[in-house]
N, C-alpha and C. Protein backbone atom coordinates (compact mmCIF):
# COMPACT_ATOMS: atom_id res chain seq x y z
N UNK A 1 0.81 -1.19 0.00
CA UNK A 1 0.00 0.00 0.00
C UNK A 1 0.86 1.26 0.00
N UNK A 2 1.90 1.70 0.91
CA UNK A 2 3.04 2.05 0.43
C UNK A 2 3.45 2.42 -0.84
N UNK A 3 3.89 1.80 -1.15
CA UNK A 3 4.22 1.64 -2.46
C UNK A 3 3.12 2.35 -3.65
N UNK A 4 2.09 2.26 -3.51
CA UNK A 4 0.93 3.01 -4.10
C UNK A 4 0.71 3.99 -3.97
N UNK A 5 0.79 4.54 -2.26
CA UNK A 5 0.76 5.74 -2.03
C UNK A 5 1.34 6.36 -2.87
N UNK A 6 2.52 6.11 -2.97
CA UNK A 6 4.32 6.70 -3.42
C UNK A 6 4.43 6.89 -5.24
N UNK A 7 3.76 5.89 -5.52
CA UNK A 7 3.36 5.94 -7.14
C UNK A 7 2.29 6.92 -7.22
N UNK A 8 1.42 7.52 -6.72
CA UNK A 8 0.65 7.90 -6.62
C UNK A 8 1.22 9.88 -6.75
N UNK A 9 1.88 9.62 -5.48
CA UNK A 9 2.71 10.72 -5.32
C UNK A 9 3.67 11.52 -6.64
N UNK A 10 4.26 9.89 -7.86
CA UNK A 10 5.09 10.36 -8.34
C UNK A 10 3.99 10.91 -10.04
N UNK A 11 2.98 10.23 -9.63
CA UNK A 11 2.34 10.65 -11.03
C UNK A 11 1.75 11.78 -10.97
N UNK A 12 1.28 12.39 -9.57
CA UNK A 12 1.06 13.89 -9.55
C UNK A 12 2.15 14.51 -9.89
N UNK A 13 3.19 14.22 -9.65
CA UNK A 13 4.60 15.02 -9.80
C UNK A 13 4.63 15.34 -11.12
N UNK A 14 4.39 14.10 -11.87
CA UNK A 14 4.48 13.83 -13.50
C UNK A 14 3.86 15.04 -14.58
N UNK A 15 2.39 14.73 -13.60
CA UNK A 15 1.64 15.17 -14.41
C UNK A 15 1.70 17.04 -14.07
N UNK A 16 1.17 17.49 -13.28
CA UNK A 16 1.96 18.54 -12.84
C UNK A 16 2.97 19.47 -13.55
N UNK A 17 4.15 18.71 -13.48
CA UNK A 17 5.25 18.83 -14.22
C UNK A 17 5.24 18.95 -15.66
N UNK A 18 4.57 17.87 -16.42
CA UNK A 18 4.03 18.05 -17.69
C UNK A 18 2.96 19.11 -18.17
N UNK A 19 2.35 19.55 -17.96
CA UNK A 19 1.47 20.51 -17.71
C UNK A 19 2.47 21.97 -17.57
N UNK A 20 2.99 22.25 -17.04
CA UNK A 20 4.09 22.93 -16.52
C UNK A 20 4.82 23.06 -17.68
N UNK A 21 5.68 21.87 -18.28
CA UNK A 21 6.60 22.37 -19.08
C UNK A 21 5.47 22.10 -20.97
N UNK A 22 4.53 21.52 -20.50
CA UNK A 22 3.37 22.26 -21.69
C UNK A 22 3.51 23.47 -22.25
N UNK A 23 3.27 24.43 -20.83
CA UNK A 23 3.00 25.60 -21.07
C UNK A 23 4.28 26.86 -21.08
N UNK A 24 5.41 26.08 -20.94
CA UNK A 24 6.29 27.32 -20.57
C UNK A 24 6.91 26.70 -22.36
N UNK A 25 6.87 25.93 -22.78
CA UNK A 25 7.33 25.39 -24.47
C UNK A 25 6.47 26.31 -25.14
N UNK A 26 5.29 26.19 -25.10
CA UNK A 26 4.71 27.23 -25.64
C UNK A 26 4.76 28.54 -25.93
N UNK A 27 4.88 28.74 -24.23
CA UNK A 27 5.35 30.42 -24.38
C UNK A 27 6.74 30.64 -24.74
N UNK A 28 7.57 29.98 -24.92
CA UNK A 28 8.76 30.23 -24.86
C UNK A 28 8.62 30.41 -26.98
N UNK A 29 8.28 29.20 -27.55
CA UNK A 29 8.31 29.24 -28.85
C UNK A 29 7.45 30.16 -29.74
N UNK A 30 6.41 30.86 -28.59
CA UNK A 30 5.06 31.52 -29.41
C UNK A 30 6.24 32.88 -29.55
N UNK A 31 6.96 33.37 -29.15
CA UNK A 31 7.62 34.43 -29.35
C UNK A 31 8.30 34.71 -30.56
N UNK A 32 8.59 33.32 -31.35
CA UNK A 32 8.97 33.26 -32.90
C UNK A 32 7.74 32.90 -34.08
N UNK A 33 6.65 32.96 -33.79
CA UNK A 33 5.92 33.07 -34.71
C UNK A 33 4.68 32.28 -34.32
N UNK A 34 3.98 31.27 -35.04
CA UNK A 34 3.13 30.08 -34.87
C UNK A 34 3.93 29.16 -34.40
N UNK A 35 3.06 28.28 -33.03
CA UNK A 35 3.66 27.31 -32.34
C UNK A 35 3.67 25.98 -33.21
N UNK A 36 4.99 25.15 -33.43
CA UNK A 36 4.66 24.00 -33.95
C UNK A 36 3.80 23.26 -33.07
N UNK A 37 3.20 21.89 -34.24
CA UNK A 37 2.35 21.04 -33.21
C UNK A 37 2.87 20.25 -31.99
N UNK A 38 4.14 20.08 -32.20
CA UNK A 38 4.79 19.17 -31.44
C UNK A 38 5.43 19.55 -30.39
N UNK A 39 5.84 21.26 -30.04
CA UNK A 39 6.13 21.73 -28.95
C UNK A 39 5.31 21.77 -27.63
N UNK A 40 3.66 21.42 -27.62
CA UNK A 40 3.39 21.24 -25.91
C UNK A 40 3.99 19.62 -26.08
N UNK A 41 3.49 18.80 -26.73
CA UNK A 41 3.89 17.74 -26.23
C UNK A 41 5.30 16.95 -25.87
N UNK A 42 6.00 17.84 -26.69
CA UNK A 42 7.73 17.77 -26.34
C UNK A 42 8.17 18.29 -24.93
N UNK A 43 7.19 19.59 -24.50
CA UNK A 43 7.43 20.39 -23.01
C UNK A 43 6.63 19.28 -22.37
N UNK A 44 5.14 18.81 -22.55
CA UNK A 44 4.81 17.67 -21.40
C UNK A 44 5.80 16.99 -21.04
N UNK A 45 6.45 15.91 -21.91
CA UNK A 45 7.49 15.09 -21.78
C UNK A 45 8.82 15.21 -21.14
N UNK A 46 9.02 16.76 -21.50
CA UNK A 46 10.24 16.91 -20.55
C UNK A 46 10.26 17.34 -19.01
N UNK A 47 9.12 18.15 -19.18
CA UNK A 47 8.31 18.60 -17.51
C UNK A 47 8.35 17.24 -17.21
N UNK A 48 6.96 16.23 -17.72
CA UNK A 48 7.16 15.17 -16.79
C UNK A 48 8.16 14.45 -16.71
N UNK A 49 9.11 13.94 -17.07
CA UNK A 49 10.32 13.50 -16.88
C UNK A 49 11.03 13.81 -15.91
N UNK A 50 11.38 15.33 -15.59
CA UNK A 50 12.29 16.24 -14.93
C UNK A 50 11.74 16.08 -13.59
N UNK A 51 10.22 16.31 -13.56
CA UNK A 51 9.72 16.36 -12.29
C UNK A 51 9.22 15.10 -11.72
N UNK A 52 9.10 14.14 -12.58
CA UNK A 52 8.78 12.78 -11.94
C UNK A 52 10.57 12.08 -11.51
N UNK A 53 11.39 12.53 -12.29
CA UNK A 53 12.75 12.12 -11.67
C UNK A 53 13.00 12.98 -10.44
N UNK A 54 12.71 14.25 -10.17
CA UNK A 54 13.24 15.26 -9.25
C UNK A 54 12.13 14.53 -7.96
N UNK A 55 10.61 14.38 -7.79
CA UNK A 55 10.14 14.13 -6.88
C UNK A 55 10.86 12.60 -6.53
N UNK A 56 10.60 11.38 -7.50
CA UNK A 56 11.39 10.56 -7.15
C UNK A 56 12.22 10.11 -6.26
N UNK A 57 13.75 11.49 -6.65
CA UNK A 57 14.70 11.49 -5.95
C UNK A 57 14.64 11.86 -4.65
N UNK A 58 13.69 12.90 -4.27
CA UNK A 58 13.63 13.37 -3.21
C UNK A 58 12.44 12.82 -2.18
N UNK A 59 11.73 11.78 -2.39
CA UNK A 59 10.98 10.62 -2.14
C UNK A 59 12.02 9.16 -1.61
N UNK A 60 12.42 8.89 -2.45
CA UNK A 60 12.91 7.59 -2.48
C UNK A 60 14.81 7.74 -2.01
N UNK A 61 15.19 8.27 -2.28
CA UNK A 61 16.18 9.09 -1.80
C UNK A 61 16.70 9.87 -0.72
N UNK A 62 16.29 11.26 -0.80
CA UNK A 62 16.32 12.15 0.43
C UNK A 62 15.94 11.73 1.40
N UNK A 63 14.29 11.62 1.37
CA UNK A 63 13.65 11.22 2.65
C UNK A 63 14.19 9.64 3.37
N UNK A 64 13.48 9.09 2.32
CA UNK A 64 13.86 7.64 2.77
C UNK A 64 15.30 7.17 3.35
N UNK A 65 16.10 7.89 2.63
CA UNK A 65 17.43 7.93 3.08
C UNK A 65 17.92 8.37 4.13
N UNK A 66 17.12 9.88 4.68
CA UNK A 66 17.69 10.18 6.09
C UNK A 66 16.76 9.82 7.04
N UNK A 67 14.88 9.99 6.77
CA UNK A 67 14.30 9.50 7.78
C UNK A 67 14.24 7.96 7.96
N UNK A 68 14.02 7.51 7.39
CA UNK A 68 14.03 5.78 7.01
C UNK A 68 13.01 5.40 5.90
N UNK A 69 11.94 6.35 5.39
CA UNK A 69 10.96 6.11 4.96
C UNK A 69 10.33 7.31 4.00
N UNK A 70 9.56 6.70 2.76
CA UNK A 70 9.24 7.32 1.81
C UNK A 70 7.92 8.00 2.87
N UNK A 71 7.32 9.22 1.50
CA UNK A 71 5.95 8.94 2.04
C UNK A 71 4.88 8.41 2.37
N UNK A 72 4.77 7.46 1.85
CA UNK A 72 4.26 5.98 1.62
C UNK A 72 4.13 5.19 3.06
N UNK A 73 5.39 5.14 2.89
CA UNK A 73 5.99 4.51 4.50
C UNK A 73 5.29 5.33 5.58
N UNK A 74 5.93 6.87 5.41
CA UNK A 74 5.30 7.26 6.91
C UNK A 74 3.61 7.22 6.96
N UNK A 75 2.81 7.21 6.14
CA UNK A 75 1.65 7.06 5.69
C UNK A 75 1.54 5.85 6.85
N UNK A 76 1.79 4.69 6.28
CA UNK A 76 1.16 3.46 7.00
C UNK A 76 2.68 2.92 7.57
N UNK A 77 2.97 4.17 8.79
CA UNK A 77 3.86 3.89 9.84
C UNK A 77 4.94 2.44 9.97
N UNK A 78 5.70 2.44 8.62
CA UNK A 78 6.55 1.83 8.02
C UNK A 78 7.98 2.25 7.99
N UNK A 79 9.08 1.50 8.12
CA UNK A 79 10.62 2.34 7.93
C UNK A 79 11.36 1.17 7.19
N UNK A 80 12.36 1.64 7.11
CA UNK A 80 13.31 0.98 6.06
C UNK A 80 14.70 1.14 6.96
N UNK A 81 15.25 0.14 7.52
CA UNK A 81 16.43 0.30 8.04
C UNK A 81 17.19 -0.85 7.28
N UNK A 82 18.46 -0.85 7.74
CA UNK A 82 19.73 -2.01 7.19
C UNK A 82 19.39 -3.21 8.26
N UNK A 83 19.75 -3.96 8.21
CA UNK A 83 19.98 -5.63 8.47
C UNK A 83 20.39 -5.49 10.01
N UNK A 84 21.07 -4.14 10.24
CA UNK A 84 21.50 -4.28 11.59
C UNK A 84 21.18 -3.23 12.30
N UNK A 85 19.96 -2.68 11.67
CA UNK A 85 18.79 -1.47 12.36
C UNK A 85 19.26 0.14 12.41
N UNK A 86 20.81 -0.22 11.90
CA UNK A 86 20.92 1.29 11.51
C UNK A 86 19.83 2.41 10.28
N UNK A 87 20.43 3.67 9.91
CA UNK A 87 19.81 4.10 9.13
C UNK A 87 20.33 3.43 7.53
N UNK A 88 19.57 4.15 6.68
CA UNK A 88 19.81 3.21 5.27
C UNK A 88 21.17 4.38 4.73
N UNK A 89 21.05 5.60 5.01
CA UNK A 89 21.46 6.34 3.88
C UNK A 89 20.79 6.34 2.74
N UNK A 90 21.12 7.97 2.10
CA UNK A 90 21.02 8.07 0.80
C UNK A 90 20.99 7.63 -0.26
N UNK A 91 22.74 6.89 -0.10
CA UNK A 91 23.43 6.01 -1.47
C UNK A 91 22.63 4.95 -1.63
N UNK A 92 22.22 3.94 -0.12
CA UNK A 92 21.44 2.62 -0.03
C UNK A 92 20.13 2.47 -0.68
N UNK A 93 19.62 4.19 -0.39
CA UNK A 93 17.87 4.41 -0.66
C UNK A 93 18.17 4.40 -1.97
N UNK A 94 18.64 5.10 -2.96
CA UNK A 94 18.57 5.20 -3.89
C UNK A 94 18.84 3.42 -4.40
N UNK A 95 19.83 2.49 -4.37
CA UNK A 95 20.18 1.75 -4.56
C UNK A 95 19.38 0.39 -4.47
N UNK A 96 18.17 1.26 -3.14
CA UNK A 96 17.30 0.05 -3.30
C UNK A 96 16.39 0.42 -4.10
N UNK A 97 16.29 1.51 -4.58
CA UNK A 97 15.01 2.11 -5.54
C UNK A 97 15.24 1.31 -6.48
N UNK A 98 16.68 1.55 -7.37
CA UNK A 98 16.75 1.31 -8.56
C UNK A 98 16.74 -0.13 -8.85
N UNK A 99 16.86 -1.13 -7.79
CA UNK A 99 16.87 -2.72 -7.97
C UNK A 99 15.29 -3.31 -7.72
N UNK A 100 14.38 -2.33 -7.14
CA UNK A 100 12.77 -2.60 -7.13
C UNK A 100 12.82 -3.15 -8.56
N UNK A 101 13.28 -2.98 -9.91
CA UNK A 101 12.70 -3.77 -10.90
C UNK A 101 13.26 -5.23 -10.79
N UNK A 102 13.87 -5.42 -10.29
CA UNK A 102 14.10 -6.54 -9.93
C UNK A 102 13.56 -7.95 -9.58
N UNK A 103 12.58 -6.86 -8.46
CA UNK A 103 11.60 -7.77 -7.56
C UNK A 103 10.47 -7.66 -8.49
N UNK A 104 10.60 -6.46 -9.14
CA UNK A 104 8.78 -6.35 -10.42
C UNK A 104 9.29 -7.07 -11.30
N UNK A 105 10.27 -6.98 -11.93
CA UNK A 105 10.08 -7.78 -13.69
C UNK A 105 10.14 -9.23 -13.76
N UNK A 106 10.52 -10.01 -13.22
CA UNK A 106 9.64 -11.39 -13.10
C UNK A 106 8.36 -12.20 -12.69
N UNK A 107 7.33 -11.44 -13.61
CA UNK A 107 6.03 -11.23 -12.46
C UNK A 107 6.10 -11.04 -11.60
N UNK A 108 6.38 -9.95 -10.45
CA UNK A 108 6.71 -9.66 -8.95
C UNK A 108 7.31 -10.73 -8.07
N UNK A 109 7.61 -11.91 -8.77
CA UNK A 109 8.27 -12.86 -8.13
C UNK A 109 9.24 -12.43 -6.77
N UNK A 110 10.09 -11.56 -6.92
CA UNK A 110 10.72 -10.83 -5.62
C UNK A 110 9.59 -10.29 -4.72
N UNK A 111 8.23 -9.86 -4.77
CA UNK A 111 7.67 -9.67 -3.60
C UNK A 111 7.18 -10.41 -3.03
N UNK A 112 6.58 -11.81 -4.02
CA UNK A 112 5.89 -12.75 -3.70
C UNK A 112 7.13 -13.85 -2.91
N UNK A 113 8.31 -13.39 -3.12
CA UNK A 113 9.76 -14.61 -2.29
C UNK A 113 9.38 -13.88 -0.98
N UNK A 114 9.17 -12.38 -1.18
CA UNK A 114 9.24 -11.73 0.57
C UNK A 114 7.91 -12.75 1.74
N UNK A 115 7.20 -13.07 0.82
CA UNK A 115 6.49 -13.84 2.09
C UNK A 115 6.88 -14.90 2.00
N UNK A 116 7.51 -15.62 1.72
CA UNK A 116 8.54 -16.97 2.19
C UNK A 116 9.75 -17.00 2.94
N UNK A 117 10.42 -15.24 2.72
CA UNK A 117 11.51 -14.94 3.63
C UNK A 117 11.11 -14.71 5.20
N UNK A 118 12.19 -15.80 5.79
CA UNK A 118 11.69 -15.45 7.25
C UNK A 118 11.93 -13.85 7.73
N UNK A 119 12.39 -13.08 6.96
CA UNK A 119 12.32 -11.83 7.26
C UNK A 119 11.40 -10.47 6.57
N UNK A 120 10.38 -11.59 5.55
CA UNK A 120 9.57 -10.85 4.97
C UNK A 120 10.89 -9.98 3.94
N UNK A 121 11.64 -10.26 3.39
CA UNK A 121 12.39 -9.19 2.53
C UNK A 121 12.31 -10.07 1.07
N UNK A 122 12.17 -8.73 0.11
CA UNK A 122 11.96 -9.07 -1.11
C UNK A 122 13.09 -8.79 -1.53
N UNK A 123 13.39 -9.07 -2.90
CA UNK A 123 14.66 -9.06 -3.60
C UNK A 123 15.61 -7.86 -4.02
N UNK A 124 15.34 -6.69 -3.42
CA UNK A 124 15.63 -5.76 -3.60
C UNK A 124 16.12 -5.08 -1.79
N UNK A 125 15.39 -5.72 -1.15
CA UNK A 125 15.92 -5.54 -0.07
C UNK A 125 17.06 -6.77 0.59
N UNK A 126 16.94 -8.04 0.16
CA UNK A 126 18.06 -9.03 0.23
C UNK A 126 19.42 -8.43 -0.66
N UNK A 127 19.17 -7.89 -1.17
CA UNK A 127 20.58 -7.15 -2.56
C UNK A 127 20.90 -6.13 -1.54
N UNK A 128 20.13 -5.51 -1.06
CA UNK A 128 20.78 -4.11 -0.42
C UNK A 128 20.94 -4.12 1.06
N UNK A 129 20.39 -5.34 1.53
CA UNK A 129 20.61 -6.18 3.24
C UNK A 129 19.84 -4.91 3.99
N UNK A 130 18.52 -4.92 3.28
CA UNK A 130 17.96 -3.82 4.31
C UNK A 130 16.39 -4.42 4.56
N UNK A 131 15.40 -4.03 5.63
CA UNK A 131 15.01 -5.14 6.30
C UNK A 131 13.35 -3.55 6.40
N UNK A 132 12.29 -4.11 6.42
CA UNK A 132 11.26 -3.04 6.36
C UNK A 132 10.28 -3.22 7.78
N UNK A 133 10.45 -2.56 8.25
CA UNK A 133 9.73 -2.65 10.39
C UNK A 133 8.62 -1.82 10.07
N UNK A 134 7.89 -2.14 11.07
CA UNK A 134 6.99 -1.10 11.90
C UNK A 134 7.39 -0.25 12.56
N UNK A 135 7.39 1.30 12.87
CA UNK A 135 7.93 2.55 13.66
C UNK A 135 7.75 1.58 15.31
N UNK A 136 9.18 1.45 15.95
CA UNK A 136 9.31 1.10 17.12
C UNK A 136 9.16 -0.51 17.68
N UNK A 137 9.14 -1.23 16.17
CA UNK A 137 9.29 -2.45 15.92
C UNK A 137 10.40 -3.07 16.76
N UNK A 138 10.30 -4.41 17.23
CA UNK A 138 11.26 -5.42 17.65
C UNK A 138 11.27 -6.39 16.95
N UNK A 139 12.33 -6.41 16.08
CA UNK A 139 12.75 -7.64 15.71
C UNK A 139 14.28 -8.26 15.58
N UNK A 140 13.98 -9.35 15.08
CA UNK A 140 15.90 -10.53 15.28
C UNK A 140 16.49 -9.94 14.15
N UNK A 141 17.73 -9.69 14.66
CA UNK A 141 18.30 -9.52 13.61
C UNK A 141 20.03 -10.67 13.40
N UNK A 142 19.78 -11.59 12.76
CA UNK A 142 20.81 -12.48 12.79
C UNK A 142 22.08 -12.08 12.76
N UNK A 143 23.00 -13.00 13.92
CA UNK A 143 24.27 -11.99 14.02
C UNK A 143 25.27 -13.34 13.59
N UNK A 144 26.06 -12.97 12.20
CA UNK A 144 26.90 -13.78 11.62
C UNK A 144 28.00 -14.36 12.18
N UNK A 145 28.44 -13.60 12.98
CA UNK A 145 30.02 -14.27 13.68
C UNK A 145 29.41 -15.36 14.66
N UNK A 146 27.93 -15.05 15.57
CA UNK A 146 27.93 -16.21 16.56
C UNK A 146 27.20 -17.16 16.17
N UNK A 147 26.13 -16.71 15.33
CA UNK A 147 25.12 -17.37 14.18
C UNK A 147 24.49 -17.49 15.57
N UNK A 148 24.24 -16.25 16.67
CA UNK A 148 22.65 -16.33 17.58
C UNK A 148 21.83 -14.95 16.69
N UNK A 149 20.49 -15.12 17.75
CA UNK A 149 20.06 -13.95 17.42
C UNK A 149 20.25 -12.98 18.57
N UNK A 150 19.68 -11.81 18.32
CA UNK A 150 19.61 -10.63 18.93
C UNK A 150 18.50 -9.77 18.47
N UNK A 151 17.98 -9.02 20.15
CA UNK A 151 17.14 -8.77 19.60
C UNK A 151 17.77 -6.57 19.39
N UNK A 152 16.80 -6.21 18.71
CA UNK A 152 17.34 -4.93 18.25
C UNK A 152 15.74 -4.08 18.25
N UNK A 153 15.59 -2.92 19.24
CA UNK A 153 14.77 -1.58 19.25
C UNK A 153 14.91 -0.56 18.48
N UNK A 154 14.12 -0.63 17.76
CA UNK A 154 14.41 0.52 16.65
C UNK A 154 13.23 1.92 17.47
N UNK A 155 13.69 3.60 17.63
CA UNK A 155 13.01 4.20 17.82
C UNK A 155 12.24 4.78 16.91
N UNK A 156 11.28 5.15 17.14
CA UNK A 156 10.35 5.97 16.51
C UNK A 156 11.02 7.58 15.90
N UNK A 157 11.39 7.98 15.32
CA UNK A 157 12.11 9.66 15.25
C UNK A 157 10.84 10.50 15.08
C-alpha cells in the first residue's frame, strides 16, 4: 500500500510537471511566430520526466534515506532500516530504488519470495541487506560471527 501511495505521489509530480513544461514550451516558442504542433507535447514530456525524476529522488532518496521512509511509508507507519537497524542512507535508498525492478520484472516474483523470507524481505531488499519494520518495531536480527540472534529496538524519530 506504500508503495501506491508513493506511485501515486510520483504521477502527480508527473503530471503537474508536464502541464508545466506544456506551457512554458509554448510560451517560450510563441515568441517566434506560430507554435509548432509538437512543442506542448515535447514540453509535457520533458516537464514530466524532470519532475517525476526530481520528486522521485527526493521521495525515495532524500527522505527515505535520512528519515528511514518514503511517504508511503510514513503514511502506514513503516521504515526501512539495514539488516542491523541502523539508518539506510542516501546512497542505499537510492540503490534500493533502482533494484525494485528486480523484484517487479519477473512477475513480482521478488515480492511474492518476501512472504517466504523469514524476514519478509523481497529481492531488492536481500541485494541491499535492508530489512522493512513497523515505527518502534522489535525484531531478530541475525548476528553472523555467533550465528545467535539478537534482539534490536528501533526508535520511533
Amino acid at each position: 500500500m506504500a508503495y501506491i501511495t508513493d506511485s501515486w505521489l510520483l504521477l502527480a509530480a508527473q503530471a503537474t510537471g508536464g502541464l508545466l513544461g506544456s506551457q512554458l514550451a509554448v510560451m517560450l516558442s510563441s515568441h517566434t511566430g506560430p507554435v509548432p504542433a509538437d512543442v506542448p507535447e515535447a514540453g509535457f514530456l520533458v516537464g514530466a520526466l524532470f519532475w517525476g525524476f526530481a520528486a522521485g529522488f527526493l521521495n525515495f532518496g532524500i527522505l527515505q534515506g535520512t528519515v528511514g521512509a518514503s511517504v508511503g511509508k510514513l503514511v502506514f507507519s513503516i521504515r526501512v532500516v539495514r539488516a542491523d537497524g541502523a539508518p539506510i542512507g542516501i546512497g542505499r535508498s537510492l540503490a534500493r530504488s533502482a533494484c525494485t525492478f528486480l523484484s517487479i520484472l519477473p512477475c513480482y516474483l521478488g515480492y511474492v519470495w518476501a512472504y517466504f523470507s523469514p524476514r519478509r524481505q523481497a529481492w531488492h531488499d536481500l541485494i541491499c541487506r535492508t530489512v522493512v519494520i513497523r515505527k518502534g518495531a522489535r525484531f531478530p536480527v541475525p548476528l553472523r560471527s555467533r550465528g545467535q540472534e539478537a534482539e534490536l529496538t528501533v526508535q520511533a524519530a
